[in-house]
PDB file of N, CA and C in Angstrom:
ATOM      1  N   UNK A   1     -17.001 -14.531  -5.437  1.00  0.00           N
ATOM      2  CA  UNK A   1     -17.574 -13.504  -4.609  1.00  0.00           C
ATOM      3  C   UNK A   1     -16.683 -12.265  -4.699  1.00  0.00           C
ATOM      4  N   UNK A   2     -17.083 -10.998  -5.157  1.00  0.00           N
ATOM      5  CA  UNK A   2     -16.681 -10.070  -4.944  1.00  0.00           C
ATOM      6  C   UNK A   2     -15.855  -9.394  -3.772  1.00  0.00           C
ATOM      7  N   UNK A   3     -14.750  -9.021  -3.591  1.00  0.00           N
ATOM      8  CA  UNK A   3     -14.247  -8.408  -2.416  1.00  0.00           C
ATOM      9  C   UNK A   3     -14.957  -6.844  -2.446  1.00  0.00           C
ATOM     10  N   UNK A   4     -16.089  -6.972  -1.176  1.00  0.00           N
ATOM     11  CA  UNK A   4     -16.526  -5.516  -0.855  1.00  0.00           C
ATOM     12  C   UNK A   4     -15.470  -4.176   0.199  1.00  0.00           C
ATOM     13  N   UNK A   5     -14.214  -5.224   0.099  1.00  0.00           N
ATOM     14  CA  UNK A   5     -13.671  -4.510   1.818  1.00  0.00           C
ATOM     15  C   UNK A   5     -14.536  -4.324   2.786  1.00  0.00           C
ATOM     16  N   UNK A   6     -14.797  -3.392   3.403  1.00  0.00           N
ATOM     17  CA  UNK A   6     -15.151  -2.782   4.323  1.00  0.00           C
ATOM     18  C   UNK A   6     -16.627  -2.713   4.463  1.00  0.00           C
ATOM     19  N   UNK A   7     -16.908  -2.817   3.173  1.00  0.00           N
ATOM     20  CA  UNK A   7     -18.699  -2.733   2.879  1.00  0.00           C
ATOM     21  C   UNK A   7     -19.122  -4.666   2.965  1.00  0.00           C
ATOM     22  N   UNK A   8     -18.484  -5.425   3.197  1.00  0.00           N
ATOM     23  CA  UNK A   8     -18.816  -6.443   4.073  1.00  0.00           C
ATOM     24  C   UNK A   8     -19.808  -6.761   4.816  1.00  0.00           C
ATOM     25  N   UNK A   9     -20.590  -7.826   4.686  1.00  0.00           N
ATOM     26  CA  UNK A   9     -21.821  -7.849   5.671  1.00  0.00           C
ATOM     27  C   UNK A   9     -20.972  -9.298   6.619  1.00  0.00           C
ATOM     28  N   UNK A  10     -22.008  -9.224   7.940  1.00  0.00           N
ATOM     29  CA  UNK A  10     -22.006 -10.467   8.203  1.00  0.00           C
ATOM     30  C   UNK A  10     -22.998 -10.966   8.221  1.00  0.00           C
ATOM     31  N   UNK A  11     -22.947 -12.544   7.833  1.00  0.00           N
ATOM     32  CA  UNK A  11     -24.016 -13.362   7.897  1.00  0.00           C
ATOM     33  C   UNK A  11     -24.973 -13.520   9.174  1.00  0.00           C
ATOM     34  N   UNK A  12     -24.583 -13.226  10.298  1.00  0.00           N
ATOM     35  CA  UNK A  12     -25.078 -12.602  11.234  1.00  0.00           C
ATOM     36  C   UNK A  12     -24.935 -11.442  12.292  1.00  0.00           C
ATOM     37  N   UNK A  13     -25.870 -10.311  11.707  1.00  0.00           N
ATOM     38  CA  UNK A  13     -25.039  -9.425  12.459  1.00  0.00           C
ATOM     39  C   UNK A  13     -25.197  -8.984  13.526  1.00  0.00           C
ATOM     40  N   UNK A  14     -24.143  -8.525  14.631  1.00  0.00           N
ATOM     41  CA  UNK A  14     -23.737  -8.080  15.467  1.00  0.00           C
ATOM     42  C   UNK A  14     -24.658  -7.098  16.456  1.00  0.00           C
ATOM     43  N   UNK A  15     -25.274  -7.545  17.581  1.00  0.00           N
ATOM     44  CA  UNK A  15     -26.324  -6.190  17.993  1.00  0.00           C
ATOM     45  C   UNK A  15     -25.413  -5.861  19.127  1.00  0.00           C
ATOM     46  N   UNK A  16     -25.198  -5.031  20.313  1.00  0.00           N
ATOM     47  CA  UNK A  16     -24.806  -4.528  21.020  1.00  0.00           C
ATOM     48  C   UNK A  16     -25.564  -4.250  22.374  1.00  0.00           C
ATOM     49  N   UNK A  17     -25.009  -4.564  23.273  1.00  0.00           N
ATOM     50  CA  UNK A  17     -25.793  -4.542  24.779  1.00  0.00           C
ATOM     51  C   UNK A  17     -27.039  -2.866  24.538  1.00  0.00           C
ATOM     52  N   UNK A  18     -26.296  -2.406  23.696  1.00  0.00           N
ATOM     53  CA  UNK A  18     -27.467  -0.794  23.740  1.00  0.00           C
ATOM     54  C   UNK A  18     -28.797  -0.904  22.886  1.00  0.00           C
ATOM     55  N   UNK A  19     -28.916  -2.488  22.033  1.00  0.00           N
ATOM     56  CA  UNK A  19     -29.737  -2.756  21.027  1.00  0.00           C
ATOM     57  C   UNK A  19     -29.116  -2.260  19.709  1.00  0.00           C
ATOM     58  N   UNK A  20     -28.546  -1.458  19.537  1.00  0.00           N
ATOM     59  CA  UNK A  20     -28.134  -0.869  17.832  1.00  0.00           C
ATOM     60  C   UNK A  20     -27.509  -2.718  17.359  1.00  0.00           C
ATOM     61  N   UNK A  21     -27.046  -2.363  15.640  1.00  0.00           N
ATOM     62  CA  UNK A  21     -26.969  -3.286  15.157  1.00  0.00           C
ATOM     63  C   UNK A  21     -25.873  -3.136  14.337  1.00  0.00           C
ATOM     64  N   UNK A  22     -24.972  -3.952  13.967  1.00  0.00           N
ATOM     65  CA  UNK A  22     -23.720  -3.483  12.998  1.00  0.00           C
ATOM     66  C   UNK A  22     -23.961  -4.856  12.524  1.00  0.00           C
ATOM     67  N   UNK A  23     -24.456  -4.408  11.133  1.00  0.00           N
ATOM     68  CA  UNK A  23     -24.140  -5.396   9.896  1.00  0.00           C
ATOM     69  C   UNK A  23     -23.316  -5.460   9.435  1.00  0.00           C
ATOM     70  N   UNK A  24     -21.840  -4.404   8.738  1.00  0.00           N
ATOM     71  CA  UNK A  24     -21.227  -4.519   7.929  1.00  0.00           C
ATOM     72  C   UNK A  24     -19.331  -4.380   8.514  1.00  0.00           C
ATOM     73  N   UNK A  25     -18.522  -4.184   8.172  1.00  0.00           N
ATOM     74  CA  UNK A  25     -16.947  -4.418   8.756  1.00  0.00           C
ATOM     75  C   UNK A  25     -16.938  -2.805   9.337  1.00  0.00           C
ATOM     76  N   UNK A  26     -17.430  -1.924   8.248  1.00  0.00           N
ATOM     77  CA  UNK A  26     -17.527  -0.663   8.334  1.00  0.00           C
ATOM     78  C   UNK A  26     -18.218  -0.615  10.064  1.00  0.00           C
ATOM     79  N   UNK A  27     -19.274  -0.935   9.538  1.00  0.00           N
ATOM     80  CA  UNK A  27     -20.164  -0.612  11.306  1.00  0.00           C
ATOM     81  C   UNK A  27     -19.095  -0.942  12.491  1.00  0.00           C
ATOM     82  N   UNK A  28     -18.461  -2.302  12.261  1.00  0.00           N
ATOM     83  CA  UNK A  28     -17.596  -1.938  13.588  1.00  0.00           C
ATOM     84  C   UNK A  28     -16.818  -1.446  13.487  1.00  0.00           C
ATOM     85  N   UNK A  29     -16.090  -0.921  12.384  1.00  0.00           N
ATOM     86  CA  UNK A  29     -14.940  -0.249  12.697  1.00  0.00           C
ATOM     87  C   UNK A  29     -15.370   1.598  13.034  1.00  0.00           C
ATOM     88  N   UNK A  30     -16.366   1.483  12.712  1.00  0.00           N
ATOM     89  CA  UNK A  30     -16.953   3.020  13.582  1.00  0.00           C
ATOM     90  C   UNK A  30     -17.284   2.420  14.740  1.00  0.00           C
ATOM     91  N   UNK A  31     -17.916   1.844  15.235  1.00  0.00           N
ATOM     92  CA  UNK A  31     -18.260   1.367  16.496  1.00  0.00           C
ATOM     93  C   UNK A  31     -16.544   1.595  17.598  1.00  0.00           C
ATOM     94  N   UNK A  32     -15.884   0.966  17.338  1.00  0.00           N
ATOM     95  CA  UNK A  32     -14.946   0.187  17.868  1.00  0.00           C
ATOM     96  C   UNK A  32     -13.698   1.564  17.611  1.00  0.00           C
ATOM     97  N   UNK A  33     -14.182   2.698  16.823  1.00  0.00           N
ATOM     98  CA  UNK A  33     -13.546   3.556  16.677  1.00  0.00           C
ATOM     99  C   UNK A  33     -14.035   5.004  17.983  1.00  0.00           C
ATOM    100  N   UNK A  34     -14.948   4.564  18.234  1.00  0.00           N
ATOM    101  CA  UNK A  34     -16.093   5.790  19.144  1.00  0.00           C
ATOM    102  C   UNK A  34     -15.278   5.294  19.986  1.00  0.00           C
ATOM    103  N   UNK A  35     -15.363   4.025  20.606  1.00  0.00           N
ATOM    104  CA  UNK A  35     -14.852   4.197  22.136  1.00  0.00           C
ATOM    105  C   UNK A  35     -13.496   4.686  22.540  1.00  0.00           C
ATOM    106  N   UNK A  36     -13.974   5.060  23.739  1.00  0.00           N
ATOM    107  CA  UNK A  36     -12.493   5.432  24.891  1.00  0.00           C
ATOM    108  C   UNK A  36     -11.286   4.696  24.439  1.00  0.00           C
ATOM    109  N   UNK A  37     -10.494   5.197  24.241  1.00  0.00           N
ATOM    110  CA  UNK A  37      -8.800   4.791  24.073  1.00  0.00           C
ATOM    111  C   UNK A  37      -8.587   3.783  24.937  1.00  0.00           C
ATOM    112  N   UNK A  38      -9.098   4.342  26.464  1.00  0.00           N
ATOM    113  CA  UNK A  38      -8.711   3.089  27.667  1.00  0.00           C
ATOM    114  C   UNK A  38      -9.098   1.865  27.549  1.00  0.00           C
ATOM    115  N   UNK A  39     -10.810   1.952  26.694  1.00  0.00           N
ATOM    116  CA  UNK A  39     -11.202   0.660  26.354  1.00  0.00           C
ATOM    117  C   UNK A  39     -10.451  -0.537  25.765  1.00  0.00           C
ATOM    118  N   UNK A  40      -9.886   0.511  24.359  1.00  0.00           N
ATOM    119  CA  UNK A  40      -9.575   0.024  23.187  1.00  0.00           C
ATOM    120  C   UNK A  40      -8.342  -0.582  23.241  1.00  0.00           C
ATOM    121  N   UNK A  41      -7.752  -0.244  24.097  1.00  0.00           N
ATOM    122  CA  UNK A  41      -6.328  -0.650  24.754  1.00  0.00           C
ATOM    123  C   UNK A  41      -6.238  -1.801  25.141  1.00  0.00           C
ATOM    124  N   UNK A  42      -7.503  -2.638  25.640  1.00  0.00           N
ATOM    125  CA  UNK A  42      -7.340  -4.242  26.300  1.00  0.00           C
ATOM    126  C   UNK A  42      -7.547  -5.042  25.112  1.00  0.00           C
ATOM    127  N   UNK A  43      -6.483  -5.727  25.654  1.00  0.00           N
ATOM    128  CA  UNK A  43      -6.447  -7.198  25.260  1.00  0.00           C
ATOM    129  C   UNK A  43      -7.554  -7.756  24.159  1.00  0.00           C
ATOM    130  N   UNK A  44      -8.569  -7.825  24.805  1.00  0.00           N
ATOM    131  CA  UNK A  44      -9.604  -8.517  23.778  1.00  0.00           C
ATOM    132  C   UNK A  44      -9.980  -7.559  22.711  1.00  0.00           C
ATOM    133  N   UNK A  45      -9.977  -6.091  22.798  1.00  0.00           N
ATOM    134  CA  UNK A  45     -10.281  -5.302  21.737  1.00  0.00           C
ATOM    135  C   UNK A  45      -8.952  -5.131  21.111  1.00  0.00           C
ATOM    136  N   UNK A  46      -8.140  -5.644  21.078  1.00  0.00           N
ATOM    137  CA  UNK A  46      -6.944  -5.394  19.817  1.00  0.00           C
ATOM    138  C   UNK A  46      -7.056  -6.661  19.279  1.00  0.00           C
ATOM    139  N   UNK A  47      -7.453  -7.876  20.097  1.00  0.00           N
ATOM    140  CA  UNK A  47      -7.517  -9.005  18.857  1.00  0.00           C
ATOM    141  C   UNK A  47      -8.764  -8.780  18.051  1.00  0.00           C
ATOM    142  N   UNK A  48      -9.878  -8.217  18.535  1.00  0.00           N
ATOM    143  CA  UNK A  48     -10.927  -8.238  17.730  1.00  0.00           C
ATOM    144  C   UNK A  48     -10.375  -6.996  16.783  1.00  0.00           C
ATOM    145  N   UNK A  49      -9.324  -5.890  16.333  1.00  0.00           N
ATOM    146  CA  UNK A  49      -9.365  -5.090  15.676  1.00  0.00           C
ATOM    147  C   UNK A  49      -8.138  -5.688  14.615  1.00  0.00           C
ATOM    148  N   UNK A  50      -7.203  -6.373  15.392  1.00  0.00           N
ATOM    149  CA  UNK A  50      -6.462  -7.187  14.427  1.00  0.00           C
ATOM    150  C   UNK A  50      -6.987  -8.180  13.591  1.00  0.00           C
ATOM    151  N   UNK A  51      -8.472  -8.748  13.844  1.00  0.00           N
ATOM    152  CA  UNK A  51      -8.927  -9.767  13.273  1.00  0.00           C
ATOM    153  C   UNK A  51      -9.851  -9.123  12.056  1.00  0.00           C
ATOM    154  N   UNK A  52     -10.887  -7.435  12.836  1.00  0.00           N
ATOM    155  CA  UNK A  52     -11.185  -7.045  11.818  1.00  0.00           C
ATOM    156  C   UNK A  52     -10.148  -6.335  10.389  1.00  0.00           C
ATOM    157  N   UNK A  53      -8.792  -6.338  10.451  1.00  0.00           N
ATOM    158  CA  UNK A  53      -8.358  -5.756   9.985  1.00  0.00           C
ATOM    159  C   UNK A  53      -8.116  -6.905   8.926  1.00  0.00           C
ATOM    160  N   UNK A  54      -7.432  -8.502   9.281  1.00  0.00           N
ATOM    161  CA  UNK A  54      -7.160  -9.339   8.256  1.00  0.00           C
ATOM    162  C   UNK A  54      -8.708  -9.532   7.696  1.00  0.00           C
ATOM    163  N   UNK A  55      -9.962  -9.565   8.293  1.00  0.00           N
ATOM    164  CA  UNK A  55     -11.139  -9.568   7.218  1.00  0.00           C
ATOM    165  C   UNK A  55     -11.516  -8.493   6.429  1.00  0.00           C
ATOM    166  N   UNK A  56     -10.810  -7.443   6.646  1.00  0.00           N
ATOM    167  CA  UNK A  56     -10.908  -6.677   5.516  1.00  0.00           C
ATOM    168  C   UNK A  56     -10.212  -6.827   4.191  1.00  0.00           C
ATOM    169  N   UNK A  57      -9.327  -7.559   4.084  1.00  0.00           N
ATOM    170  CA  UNK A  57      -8.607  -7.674   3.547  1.00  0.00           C
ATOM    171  C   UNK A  57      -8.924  -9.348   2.784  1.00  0.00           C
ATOM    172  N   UNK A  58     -10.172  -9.506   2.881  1.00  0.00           N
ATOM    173  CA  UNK A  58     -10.529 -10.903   2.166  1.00  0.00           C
ATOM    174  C   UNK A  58     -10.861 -11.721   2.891  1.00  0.00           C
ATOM    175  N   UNK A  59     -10.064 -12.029   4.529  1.00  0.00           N
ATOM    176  CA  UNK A  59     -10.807 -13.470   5.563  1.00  0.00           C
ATOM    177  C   UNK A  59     -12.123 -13.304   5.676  1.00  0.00           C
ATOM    178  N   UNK A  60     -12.426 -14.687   6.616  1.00  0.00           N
ATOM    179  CA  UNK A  60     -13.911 -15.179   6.797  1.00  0.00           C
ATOM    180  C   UNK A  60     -14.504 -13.821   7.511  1.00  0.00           C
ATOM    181  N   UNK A  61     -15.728 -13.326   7.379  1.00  0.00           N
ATOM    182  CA  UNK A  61     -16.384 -12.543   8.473  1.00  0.00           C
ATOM    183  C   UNK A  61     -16.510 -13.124   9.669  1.00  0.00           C
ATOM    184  N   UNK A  62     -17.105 -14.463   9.561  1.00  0.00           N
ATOM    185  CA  UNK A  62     -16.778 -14.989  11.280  1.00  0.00           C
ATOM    186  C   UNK A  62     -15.529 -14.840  12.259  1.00  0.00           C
ATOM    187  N   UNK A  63     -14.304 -14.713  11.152  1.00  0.00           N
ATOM    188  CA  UNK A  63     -13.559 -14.359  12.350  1.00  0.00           C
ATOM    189  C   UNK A  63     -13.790 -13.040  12.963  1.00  0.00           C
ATOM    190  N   UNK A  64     -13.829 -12.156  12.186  1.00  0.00           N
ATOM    191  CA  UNK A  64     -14.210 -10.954  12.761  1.00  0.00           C
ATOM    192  C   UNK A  64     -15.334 -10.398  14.267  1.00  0.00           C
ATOM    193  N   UNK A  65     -16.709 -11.148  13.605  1.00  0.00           N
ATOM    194  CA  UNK A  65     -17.478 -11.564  14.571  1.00  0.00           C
ATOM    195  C   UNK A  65     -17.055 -12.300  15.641  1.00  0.00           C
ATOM    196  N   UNK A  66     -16.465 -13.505  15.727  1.00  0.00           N
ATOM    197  CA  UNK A  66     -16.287 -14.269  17.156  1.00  0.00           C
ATOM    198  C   UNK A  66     -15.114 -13.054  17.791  1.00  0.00           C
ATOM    199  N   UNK A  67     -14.110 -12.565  17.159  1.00  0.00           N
ATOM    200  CA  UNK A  67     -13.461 -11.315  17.765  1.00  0.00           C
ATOM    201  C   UNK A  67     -14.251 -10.223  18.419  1.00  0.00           C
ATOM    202  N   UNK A  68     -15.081  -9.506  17.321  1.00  0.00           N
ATOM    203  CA  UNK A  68     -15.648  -8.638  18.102  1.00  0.00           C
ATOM    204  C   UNK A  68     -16.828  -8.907  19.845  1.00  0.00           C
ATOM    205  N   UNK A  69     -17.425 -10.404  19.552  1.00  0.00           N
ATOM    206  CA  UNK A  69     -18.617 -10.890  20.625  1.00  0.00           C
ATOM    207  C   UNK A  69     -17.187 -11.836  21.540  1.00  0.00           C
ATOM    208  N   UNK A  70     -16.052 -11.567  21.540  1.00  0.00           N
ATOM    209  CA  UNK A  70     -15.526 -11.970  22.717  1.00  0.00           C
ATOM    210  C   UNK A  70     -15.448 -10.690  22.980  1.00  0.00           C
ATOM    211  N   UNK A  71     -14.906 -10.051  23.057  1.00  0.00           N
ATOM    212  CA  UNK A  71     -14.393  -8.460  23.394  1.00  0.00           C
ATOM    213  C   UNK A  71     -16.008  -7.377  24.040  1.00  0.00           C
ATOM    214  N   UNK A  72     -17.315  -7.902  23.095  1.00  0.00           N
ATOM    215  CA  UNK A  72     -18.144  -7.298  23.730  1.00  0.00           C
ATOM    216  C   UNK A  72     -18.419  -7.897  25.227  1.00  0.00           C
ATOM    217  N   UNK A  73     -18.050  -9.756  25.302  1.00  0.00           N
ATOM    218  CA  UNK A  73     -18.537 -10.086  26.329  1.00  0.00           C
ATOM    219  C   UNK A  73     -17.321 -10.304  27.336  1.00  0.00           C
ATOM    220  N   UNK A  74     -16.838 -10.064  26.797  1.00  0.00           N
ATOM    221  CA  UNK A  74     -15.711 -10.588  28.153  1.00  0.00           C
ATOM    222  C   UNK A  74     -15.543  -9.756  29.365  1.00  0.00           C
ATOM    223  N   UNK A  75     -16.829  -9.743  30.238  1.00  0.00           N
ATOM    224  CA  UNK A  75     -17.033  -9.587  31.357  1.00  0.00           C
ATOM    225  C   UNK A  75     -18.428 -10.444  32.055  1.00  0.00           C
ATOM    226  N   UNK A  76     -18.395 -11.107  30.860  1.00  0.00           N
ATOM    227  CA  UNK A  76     -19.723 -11.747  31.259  1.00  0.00           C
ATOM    228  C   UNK A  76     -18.975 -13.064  31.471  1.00  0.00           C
ATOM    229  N   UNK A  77     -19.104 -13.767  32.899  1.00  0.00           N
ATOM    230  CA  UNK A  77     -18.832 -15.089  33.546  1.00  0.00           C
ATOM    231  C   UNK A  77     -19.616 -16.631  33.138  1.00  0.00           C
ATOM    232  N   UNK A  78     -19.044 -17.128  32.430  1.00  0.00           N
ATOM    233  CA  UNK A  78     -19.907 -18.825  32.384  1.00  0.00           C
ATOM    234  C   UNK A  78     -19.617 -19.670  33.018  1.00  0.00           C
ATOM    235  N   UNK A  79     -20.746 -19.687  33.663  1.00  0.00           N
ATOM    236  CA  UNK A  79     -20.746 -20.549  35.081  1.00  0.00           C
ATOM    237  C   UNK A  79     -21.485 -21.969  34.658  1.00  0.00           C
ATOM    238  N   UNK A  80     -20.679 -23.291  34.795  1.00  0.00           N
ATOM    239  CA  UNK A  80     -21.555 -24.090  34.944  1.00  0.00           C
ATOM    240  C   UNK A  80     -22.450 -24.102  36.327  1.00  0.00           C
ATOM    241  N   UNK A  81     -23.562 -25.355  35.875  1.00  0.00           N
ATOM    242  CA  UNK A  81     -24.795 -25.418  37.094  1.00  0.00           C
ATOM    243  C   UNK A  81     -24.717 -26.514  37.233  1.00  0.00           C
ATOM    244  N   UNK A  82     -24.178 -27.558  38.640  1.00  0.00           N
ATOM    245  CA  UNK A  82     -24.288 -28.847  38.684  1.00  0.00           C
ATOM    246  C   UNK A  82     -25.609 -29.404  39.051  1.00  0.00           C
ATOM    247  N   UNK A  83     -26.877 -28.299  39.484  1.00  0.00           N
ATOM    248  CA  UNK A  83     -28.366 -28.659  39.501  1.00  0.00           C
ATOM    249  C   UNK A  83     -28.940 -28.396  38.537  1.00  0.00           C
ATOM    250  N   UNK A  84     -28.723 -28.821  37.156  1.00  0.00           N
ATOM    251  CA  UNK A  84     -29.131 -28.628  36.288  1.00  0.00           C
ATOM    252  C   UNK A  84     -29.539 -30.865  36.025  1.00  0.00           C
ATOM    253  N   UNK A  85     -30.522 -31.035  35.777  1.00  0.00           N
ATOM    254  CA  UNK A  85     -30.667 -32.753  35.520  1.00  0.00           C
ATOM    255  C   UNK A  85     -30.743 -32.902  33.959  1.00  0.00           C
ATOM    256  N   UNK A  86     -30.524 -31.956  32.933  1.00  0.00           N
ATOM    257  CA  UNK A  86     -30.868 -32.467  31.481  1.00  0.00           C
ATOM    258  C   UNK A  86     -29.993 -32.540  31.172  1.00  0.00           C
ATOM    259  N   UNK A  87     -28.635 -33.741  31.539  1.00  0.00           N
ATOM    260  CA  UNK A  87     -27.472 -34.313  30.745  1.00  0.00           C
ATOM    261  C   UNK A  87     -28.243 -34.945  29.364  1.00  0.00           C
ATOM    262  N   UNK A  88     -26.987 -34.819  28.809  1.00  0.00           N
ATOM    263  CA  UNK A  88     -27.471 -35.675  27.382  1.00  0.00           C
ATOM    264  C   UNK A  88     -26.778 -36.934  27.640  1.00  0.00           C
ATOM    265  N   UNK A  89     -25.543 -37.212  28.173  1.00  0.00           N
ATOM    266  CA  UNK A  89     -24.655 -38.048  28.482  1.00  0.00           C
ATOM    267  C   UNK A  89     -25.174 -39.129  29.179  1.00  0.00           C
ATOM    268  N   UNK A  90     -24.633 -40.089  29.078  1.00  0.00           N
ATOM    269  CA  UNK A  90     -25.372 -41.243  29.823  1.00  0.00           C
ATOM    270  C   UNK A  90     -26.754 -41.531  30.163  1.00  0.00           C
ATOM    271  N   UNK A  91     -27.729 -40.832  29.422  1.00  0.00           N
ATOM    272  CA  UNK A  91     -28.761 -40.786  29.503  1.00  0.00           C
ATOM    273  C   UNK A  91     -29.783 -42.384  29.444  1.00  0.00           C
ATOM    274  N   UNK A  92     -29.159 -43.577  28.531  1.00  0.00           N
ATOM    275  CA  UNK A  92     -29.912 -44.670  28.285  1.00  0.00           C
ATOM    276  C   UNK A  92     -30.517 -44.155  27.118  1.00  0.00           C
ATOM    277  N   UNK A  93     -30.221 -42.950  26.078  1.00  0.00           N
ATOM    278  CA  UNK A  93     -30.692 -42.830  25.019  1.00  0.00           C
ATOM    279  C   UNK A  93     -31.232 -44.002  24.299  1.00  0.00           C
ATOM    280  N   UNK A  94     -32.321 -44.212  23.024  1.00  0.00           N
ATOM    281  CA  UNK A  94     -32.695 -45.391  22.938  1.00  0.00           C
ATOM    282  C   UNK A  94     -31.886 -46.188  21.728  1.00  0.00           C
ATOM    283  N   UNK A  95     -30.437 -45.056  21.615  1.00  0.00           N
ATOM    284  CA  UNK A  95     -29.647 -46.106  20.442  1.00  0.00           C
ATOM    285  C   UNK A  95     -28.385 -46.584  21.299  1.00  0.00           C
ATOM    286  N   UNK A  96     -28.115 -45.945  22.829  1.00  0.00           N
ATOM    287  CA  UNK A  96     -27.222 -46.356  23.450  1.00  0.00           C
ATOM    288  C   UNK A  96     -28.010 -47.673  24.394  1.00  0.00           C
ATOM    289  N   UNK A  97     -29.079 -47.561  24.612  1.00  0.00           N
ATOM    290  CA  UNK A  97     -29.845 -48.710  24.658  1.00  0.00           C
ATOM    291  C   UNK A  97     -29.668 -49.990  23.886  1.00  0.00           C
ATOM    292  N   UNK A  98     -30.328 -49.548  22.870  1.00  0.00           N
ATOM    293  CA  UNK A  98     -30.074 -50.778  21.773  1.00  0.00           C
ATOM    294  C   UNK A  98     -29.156 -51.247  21.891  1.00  0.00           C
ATOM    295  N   UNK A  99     -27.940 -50.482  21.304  1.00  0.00           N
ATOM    296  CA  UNK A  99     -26.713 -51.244  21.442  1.00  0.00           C
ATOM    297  C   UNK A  99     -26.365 -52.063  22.051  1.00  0.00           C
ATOM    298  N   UNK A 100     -26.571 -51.700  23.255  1.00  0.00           N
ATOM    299  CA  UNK A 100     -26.133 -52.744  24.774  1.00  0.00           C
ATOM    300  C   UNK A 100     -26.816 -54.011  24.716  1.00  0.00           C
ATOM    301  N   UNK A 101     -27.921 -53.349  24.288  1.00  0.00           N
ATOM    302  CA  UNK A 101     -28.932 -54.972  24.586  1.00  0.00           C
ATOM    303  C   UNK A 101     -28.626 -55.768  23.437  1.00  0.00           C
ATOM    304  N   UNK A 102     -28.090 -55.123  22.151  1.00  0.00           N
ATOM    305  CA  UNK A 102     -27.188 -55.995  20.918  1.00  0.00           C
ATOM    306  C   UNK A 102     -26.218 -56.582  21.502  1.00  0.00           C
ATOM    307  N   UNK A 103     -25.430 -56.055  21.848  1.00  0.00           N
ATOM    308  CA  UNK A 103     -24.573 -56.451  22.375  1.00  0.00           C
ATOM    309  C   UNK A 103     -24.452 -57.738  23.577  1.00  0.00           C
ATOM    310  N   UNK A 104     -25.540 -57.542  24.212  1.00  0.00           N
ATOM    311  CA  UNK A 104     -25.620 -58.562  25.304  1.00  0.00           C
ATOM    312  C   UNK A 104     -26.130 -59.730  24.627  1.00  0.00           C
ATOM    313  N   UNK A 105     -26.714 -59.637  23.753  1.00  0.00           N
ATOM    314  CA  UNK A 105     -27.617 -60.302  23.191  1.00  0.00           C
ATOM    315  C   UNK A 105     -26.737 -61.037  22.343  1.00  0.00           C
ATOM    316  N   UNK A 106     -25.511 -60.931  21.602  1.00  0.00           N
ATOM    317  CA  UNK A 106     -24.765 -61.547  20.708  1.00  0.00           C
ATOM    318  C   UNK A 106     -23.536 -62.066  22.211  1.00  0.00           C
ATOM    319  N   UNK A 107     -23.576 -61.784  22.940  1.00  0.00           N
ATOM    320  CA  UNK A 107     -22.164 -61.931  23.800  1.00  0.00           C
ATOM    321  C   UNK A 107     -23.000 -63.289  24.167  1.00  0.00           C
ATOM    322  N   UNK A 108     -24.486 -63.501  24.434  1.00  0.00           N
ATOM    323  CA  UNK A 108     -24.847 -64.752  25.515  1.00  0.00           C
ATOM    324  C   UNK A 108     -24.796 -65.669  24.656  1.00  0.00           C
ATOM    325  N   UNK A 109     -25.239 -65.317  23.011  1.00  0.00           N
ATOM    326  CA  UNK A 109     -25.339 -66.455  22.078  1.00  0.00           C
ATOM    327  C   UNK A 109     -24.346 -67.032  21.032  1.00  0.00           C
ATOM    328  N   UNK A 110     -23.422 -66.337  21.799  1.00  0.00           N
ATOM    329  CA  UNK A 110     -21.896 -66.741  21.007  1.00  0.00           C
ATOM    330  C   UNK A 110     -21.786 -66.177  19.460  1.00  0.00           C
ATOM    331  N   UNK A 111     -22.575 -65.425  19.314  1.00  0.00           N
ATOM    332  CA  UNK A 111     -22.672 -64.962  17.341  1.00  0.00           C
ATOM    333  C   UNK A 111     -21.474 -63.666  17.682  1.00  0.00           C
TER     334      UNK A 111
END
């Protein structure tokens, strides 16, 4: 694969709470270049600019991406919901089923 630098796509790209879209390393680094200094100053936007900087330079684009979509979201809170009923866990799935009843089934008959 060719090294494009900067002309880089990502395999999925990047839209922004305003709807616009940044496909390429370039797009965010104009993006991420527009904003306020004060912005650019926290925490999560220097790892996402340190991260775009080693993918310019040949790393994965995903790192870049999971850098930049922490930094866009990190004000957004994930809250679990304990009224939520669609565990996957302990469900009696029908191979955690089986099993058991294999299992019971070889434990009564000595095999």
């Amino acid at each position: 694969m060719p090294d494009n630098g900067w002309l880089r796509t990502f395999e999925d790209p990047i839209t922004l709470p305003d709807g616009r879209t940044l496909f390429t390393l370039r797009d965010v680094a104009d993006y991420i270049t527009s904003l306020p200094e004060k912005e650019t100053d926290l925490p999560d936007w220097q790892v996402a600019m340190e991260a775009l900087l080693l993918v310019s330079r040949g790393g994965p684009t995903m790192m870049a991406r999971i850098g930049i979509m922490k930094a866009l979201n990190r004000h957004v809170e994930r809250v679990f919901n304990s009224d939520r009923e669609d565990t996957h866990w302990g469900n009696g799935s029908s191979r955690e089923t089986n099993d058991r009843s294999y299992l019971r089934q070889h434990q009564q008959t000595g095999r």
